[in-house]
Protein backbone atom coordinates (compact mmCIF):
# COMPACT_ATOMS: atom_id res chain seq x y z
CA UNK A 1 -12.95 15.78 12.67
CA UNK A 2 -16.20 14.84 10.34
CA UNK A 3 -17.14 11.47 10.57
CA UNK A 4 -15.91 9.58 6.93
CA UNK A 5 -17.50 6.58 5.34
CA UNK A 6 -14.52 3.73 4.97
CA UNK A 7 -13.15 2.92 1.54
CA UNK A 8 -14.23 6.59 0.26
CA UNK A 9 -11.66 9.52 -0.99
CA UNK A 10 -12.56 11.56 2.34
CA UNK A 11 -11.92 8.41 5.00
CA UNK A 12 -8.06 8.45 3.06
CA UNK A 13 -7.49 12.15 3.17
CA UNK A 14 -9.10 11.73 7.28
CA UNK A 15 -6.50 8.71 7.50
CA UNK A 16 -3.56 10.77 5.74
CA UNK A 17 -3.95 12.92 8.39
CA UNK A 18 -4.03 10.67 10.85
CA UNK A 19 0.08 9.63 9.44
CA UNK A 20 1.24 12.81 10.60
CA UNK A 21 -0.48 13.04 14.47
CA UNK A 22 -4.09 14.77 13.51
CA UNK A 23 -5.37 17.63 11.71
CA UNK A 24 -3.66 20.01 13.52
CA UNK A 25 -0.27 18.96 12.57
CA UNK A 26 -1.36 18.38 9.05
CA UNK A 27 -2.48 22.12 8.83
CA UNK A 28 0.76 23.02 10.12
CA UNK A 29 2.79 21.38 8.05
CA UNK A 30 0.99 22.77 5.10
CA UNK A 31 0.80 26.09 6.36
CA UNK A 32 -2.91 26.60 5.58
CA UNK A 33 -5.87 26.46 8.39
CA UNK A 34 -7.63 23.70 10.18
CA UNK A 35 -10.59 24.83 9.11
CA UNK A 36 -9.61 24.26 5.54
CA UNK A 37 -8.15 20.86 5.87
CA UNK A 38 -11.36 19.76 8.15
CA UNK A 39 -13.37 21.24 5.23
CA UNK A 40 -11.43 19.05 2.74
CA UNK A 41 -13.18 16.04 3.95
CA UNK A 42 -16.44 16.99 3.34
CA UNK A 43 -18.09 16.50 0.06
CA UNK A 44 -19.94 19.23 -0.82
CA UNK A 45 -21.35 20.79 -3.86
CA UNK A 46 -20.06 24.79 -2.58
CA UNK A 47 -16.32 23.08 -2.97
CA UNK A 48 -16.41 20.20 -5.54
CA UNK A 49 -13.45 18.37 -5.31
CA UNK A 50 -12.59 17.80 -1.51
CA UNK A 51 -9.44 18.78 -0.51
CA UNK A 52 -7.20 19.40 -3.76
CA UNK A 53 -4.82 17.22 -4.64
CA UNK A 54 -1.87 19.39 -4.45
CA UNK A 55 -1.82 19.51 -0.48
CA UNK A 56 -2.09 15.67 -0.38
CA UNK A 57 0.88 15.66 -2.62
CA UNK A 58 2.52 18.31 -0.46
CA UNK A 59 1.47 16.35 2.64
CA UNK A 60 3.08 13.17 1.47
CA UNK A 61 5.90 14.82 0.57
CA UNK A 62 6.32 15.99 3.91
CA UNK A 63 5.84 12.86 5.44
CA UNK A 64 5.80 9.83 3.48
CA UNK A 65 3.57 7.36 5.84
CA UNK A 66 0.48 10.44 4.98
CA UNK A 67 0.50 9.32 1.13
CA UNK A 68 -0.01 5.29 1.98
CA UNK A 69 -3.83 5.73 3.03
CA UNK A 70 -4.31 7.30 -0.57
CA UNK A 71 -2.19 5.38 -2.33
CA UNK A 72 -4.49 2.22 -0.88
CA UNK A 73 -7.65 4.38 -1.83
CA UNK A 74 -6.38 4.72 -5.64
CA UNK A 75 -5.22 1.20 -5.81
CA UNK A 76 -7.84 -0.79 -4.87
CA UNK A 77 -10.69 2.09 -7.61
CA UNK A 78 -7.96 0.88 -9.94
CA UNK A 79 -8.18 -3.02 -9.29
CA UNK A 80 -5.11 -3.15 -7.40
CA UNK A 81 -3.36 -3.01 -4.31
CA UNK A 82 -0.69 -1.19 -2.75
CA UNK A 83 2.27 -2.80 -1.72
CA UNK A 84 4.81 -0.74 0.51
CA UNK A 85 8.43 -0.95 -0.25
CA UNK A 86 10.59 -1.59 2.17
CA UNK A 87 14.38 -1.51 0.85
CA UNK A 88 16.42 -1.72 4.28
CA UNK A 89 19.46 -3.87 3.21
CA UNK A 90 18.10 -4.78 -0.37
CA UNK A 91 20.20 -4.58 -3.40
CA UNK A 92 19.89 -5.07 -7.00
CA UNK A 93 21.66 -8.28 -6.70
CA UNK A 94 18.90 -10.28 -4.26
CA UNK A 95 17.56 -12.19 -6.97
CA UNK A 96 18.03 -15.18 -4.88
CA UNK A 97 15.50 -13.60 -2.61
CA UNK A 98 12.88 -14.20 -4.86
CA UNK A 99 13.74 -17.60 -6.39
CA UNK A 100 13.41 -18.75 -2.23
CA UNK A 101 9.98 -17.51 -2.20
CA UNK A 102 8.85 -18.67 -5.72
CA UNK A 103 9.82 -22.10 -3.80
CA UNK A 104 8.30 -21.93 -1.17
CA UNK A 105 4.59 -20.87 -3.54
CA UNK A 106 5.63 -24.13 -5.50
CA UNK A 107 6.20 -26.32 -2.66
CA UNK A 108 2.46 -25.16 -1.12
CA UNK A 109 1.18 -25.80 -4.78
CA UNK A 110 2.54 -29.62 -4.43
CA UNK A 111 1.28 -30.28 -1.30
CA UNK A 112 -1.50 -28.91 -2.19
CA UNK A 113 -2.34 -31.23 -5.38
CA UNK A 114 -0.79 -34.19 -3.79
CA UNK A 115 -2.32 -37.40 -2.83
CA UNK A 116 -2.30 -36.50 0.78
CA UNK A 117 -4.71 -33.39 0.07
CA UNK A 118 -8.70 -33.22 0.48
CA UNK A 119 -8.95 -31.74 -2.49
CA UNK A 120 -5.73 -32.81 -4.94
CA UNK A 121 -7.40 -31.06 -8.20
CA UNK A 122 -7.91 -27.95 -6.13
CA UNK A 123 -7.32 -26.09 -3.07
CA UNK A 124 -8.95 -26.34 0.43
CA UNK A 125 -9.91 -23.36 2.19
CA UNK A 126 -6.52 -23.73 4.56
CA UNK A 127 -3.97 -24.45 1.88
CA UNK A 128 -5.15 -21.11 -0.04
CA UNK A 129 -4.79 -19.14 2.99
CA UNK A 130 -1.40 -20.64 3.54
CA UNK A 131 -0.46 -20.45 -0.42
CA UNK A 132 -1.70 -16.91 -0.26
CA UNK A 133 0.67 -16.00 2.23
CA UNK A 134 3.45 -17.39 0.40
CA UNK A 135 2.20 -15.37 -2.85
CA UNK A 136 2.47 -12.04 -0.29
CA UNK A 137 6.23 -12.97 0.70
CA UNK A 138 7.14 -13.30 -3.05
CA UNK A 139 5.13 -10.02 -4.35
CA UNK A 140 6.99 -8.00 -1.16
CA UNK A 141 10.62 -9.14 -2.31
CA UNK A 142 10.12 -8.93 -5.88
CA UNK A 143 8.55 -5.27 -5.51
CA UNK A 144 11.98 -4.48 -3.30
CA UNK A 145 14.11 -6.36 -5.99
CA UNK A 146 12.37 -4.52 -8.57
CA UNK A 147 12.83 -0.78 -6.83
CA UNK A 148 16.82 -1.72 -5.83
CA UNK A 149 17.02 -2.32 -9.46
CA UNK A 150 15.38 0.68 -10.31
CA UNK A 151 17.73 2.84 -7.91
CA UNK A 152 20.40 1.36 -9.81
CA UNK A 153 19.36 2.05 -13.34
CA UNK A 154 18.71 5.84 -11.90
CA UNK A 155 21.92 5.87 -10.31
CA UNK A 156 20.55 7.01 -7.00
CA UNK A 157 22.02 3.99 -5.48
């Protein structure tokens, strides 16, 4: 397959390919060429566009783990990131979930303006990493709380 520069459009669609087990099995599960798909990565002036976003959406559809490289691409042009959901054994009623990790961030912000500290007005370089990983725990169980809840105001769960 064409070489890709990371972080660009083309390096996702390569990487969405990659979900599935190549551009082979892409092609097959779309039921369109290889040549077509390999062509989709390409930028070229012939073909504006790339590959069109209908087969990615097809793709992902198909297999679910093919839409997370986009869905990184599109959230970090937008500002963002993407965080995957994972809702094995979640339910709308784990609140409790989240008020544990919103502990755990405030216990990392005490000890981080505490006497004991380098820096008691701030943050050293270690206590951020370690208060950032805290802030990760409590984004990943809030997004699941927040899609369990959503399954239940749908009624799909």
């Amino acid at each position: 397959m064409r070489y890709t520069r990371p972080g660009s459009i083309q390096n996702a669609v390569r990487e969405a390919y990659g979900a599935v087990g190549g551009l082979e099995n892409a092609s097959i599960d779309l039921g369109i060429g290889v040549s077509t798909l390999s062509y989709g990565t390409e930028r070229s002036d012939h073909r504006p566009g790339g590959i069109g976003v209908n087969y990615l959406d097809s793709l992902g559809r198909i297999e679910p783990r093919a839409a997370v490289p986009i869905a990184k691409h599109f959230a970090t042009l937008a500002g963002g990131v993407f965080q995957p959901v994972d809702l094995d054994g979640v339910t709308a009623s784990d609140v409790y979930r989240i008020a544990k990790e919103f502990s755990d961030v405030l216990t990392k912000d005490a000890e981080a303006h505490s006497e004991s500290s380098i820096d008691p007005k701030g943050y050293t370089a270690k206590e951020a990493g370690e208060q950032l990983v805290e802030l990760d725990e409590l984004i990943a169980v809030a997004v699941s709380f927040r899609a369990a809840l959503r399954r239940t105001a749908e009624g799909t769960r």
